[in-house]
N, C-alpha and C. Protein backbone atom coordinates (compact mmCIF):
# COMPACT_ATOMS: atom_id res chain seq x y z
N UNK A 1 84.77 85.67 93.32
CA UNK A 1 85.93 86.44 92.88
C UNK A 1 86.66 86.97 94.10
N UNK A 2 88.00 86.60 94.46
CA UNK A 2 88.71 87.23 95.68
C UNK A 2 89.33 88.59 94.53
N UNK A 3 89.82 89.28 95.22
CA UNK A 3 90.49 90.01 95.48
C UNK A 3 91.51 90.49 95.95
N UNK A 4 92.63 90.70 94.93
CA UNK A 4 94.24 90.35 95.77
C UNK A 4 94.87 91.57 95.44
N UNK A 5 95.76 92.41 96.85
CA UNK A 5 96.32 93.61 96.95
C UNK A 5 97.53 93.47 96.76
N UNK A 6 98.75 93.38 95.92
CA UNK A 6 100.15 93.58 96.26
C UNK A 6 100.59 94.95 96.34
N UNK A 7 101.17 94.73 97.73
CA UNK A 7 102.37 96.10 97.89
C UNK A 7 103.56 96.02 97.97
N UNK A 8 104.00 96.78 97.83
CA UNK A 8 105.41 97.46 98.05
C UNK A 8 105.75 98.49 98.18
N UNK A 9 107.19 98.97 98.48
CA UNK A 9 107.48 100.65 98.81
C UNK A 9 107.06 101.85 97.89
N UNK A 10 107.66 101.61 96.48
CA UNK A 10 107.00 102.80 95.52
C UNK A 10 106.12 102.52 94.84
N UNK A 11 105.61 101.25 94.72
CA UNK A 11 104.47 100.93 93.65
C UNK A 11 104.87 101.70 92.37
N UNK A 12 106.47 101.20 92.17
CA UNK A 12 106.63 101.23 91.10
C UNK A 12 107.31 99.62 89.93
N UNK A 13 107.81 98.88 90.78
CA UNK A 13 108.46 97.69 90.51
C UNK A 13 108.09 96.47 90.60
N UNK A 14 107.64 96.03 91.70
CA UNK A 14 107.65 94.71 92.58
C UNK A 14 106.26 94.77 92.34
N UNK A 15 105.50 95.30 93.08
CA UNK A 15 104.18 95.21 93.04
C UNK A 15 103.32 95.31 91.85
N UNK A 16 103.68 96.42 90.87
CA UNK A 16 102.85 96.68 89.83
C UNK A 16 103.24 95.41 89.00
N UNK A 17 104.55 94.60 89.10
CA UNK A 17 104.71 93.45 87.95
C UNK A 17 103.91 92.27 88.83
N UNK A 18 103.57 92.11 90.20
CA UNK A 18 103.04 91.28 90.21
C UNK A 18 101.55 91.16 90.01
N UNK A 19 100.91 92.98 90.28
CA UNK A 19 99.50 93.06 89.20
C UNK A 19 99.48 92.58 88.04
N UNK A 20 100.38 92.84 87.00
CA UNK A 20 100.38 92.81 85.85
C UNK A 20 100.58 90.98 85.68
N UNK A 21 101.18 90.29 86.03
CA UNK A 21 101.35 88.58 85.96
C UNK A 21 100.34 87.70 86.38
N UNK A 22 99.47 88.46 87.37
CA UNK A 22 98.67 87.57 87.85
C UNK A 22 96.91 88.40 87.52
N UNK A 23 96.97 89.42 86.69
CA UNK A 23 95.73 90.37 86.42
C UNK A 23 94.52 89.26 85.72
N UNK A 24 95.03 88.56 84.86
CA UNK A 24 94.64 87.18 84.00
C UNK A 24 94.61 85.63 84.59
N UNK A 25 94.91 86.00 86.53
CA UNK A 25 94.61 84.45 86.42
C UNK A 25 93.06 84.35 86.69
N UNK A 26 92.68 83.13 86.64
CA UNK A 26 91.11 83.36 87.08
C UNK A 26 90.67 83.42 88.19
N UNK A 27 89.44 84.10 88.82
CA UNK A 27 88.95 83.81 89.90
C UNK A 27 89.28 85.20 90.88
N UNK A 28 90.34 85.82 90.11
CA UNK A 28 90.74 86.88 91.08
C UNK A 28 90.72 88.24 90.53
N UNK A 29 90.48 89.89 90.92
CA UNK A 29 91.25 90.93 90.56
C UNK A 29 92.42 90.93 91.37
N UNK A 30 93.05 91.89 90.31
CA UNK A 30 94.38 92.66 90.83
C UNK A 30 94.48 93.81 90.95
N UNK A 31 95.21 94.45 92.42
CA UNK A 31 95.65 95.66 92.28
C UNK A 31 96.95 95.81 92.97
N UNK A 32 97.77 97.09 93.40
CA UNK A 32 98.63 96.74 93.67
C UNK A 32 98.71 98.47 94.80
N UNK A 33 99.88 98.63 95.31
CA UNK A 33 100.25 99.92 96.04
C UNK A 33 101.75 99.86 96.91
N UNK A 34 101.56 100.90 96.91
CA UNK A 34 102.95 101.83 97.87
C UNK A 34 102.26 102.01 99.19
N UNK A 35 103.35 101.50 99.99
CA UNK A 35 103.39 102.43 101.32
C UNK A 35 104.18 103.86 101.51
N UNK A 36 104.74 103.92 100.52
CA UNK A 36 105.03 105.21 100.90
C UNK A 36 104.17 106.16 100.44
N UNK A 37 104.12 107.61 101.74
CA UNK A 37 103.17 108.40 101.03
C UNK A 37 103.57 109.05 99.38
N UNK A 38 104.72 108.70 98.44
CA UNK A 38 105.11 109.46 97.20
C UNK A 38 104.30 108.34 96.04
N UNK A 39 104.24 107.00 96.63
CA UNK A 39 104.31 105.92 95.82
C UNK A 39 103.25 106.32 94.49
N UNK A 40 103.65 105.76 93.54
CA UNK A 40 102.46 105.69 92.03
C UNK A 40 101.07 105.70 92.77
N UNK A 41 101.02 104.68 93.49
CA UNK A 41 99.29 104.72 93.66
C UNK A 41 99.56 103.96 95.57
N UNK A 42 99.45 105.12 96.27
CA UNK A 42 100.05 105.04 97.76
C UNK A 42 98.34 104.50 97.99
N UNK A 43 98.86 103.09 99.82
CA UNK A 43 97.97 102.59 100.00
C UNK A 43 97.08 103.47 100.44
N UNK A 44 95.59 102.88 101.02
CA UNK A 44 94.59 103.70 101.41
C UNK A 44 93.66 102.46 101.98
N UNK A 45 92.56 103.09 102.81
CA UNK A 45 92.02 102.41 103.64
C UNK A 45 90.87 101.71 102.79
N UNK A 46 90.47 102.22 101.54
CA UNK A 46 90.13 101.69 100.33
C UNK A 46 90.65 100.52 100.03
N UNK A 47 91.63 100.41 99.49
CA UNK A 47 92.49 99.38 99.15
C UNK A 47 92.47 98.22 100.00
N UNK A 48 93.10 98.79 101.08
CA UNK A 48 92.70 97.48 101.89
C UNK A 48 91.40 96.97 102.44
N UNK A 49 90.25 97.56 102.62
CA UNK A 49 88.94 97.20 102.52
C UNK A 49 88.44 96.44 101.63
N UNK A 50 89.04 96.95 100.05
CA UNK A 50 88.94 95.75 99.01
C UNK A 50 89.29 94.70 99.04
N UNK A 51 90.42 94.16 99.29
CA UNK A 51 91.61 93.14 99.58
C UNK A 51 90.60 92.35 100.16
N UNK A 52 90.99 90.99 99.64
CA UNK A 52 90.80 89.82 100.42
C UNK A 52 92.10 89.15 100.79
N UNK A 53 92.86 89.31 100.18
CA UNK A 53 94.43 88.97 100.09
C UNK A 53 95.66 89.87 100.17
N UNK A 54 95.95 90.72 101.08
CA UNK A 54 97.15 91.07 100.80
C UNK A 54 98.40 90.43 100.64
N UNK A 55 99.30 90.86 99.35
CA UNK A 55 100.38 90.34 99.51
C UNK A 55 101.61 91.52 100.05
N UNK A 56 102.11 91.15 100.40
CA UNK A 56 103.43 92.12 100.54
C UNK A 56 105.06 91.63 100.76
N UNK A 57 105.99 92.47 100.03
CA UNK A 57 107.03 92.31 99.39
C UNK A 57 107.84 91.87 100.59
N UNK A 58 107.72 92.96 101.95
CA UNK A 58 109.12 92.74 102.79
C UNK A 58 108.11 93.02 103.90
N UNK A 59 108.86 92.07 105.16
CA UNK A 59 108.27 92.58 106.45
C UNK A 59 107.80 94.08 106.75
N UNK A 60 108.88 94.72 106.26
CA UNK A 60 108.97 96.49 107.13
C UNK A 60 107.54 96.81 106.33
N UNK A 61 107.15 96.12 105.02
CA UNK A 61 105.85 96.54 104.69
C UNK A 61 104.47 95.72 105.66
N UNK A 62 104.99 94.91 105.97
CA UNK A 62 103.69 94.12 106.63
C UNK A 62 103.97 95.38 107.95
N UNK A 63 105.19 95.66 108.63
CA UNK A 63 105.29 96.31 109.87
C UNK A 63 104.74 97.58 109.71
N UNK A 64 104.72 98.52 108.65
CA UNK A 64 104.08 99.41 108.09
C UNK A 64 102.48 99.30 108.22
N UNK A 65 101.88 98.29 107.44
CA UNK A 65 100.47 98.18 107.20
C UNK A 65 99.51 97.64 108.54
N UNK A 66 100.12 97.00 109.27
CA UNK A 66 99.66 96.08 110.12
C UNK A 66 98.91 97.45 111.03
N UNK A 67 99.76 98.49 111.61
CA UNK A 67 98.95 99.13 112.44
C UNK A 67 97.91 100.35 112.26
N UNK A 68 98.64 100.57 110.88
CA UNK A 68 97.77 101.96 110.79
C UNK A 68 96.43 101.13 109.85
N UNK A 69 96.80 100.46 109.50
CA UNK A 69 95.48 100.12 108.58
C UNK A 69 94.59 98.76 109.40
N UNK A 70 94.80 98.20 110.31
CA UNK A 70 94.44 97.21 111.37
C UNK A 70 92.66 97.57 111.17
N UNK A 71 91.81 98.33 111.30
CA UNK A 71 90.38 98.38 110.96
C UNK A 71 90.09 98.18 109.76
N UNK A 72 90.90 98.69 108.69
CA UNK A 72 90.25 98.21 107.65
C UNK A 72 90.68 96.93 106.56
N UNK A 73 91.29 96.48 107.53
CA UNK A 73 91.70 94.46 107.24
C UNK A 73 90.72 94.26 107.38
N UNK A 74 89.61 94.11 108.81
CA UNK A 74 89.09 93.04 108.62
C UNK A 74 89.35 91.61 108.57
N UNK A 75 88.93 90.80 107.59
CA UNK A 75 89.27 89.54 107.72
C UNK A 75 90.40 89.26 106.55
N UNK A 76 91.23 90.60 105.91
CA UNK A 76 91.73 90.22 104.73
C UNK A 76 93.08 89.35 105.72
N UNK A 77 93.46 88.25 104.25
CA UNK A 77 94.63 87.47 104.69
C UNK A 77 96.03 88.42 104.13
N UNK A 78 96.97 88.60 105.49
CA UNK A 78 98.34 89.54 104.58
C UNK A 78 99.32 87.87 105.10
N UNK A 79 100.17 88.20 103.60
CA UNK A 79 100.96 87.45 103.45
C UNK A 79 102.40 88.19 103.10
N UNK A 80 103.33 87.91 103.45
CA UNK A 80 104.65 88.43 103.44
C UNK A 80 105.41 87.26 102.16
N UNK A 81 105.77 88.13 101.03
CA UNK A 81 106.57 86.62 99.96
C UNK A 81 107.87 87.06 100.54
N UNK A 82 108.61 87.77 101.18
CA UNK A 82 110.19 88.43 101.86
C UNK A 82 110.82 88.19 99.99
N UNK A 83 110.89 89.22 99.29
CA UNK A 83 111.27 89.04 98.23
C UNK A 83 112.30 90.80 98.22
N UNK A 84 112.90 90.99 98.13
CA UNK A 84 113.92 92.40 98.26
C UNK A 84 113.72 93.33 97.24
N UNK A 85 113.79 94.32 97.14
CA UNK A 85 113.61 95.56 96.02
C UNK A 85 115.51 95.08 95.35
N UNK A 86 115.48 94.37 94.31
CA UNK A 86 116.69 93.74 93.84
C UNK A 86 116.28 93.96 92.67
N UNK A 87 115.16 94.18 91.91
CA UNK A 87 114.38 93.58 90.32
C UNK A 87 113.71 95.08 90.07
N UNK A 88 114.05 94.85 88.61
CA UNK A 88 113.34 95.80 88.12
C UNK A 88 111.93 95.72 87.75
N UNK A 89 111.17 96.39 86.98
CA UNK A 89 109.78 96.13 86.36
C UNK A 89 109.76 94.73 85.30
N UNK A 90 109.11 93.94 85.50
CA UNK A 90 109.33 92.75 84.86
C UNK A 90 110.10 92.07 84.64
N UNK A 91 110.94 92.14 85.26
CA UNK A 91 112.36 91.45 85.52
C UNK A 91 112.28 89.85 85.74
N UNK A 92 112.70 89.03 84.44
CA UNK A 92 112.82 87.52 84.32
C UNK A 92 112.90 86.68 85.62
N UNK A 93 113.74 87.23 86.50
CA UNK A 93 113.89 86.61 88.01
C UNK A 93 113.25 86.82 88.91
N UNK A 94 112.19 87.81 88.98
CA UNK A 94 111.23 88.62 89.58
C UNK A 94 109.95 88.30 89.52
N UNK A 95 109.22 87.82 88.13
CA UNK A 95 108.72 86.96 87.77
C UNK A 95 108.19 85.52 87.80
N UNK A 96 109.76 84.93 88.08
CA UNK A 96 110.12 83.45 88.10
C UNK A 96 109.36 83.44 89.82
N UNK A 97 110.14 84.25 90.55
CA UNK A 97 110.10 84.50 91.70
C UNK A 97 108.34 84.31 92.35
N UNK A 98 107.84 85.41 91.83
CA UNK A 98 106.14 85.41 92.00
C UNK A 98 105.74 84.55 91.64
N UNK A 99 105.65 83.45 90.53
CA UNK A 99 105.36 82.77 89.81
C UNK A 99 105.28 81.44 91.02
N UNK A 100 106.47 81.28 91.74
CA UNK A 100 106.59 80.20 92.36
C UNK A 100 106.08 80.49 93.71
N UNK A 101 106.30 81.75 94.59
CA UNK A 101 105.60 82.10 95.48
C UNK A 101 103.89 82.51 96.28
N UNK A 102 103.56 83.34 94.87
CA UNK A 102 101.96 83.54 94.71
C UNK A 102 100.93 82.34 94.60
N UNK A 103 100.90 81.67 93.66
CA UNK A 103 99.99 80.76 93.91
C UNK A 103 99.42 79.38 94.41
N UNK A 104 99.96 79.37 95.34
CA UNK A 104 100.01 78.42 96.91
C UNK A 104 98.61 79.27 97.53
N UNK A 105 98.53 80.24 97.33
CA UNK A 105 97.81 80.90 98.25
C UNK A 105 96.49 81.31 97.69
N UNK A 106 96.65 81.40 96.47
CA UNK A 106 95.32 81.60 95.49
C UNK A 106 93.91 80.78 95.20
């Protein structure tokens, strides 16, 4: 069973729909987070310790995560999909979007 992290800025949009799309594929959990410290469920050194996979939405988040959290990667893989805060929560194009990006890597 891997283990796959998506983030984004508020862990309110982007990330939580791509928990929610991919929570049911097999082989994997899902969770998801904010880098910002306000976010729904802001990252933590937890989180990424879990991760075998990070995904993340936009560079400035990989540029974000990369240093302060650098010990507790480890060997997780971060992947950047460069997808923009444009979409709402489940948003048809947002979706389509993950759908075609995420599992190449799974």
């Amino acid at each position: 069973m891997k283990n796959v992290l998506f983030v984004c800025s508020q862990n309110k949009l982007r990330s939580p729909t791509a928990e929610q799309i991919f929570a049911d594929w097999p082989g994997i959990e899902t969770s998801s987070a904010g880098t910002n410290n306000d976010a729904e469920n802001p990252l933590s050194d937890e989180l990424v310790e879990w991760a075998d996979i990070i995904f993340v939405m936009e560079r400035t988040h990989r540029t974000k995560l990369q240093p302060r959290y650098r010990a507790a990667m480890k060997s997780a893989r971060l992947i950047c999909l460069d997808i923009p805060d444009d979409y709402q929560f489940m948003d048809p194009r947002l979706v389509e979007l993950l759908k075609v990006k995420v599992p190449r890597y799974l």
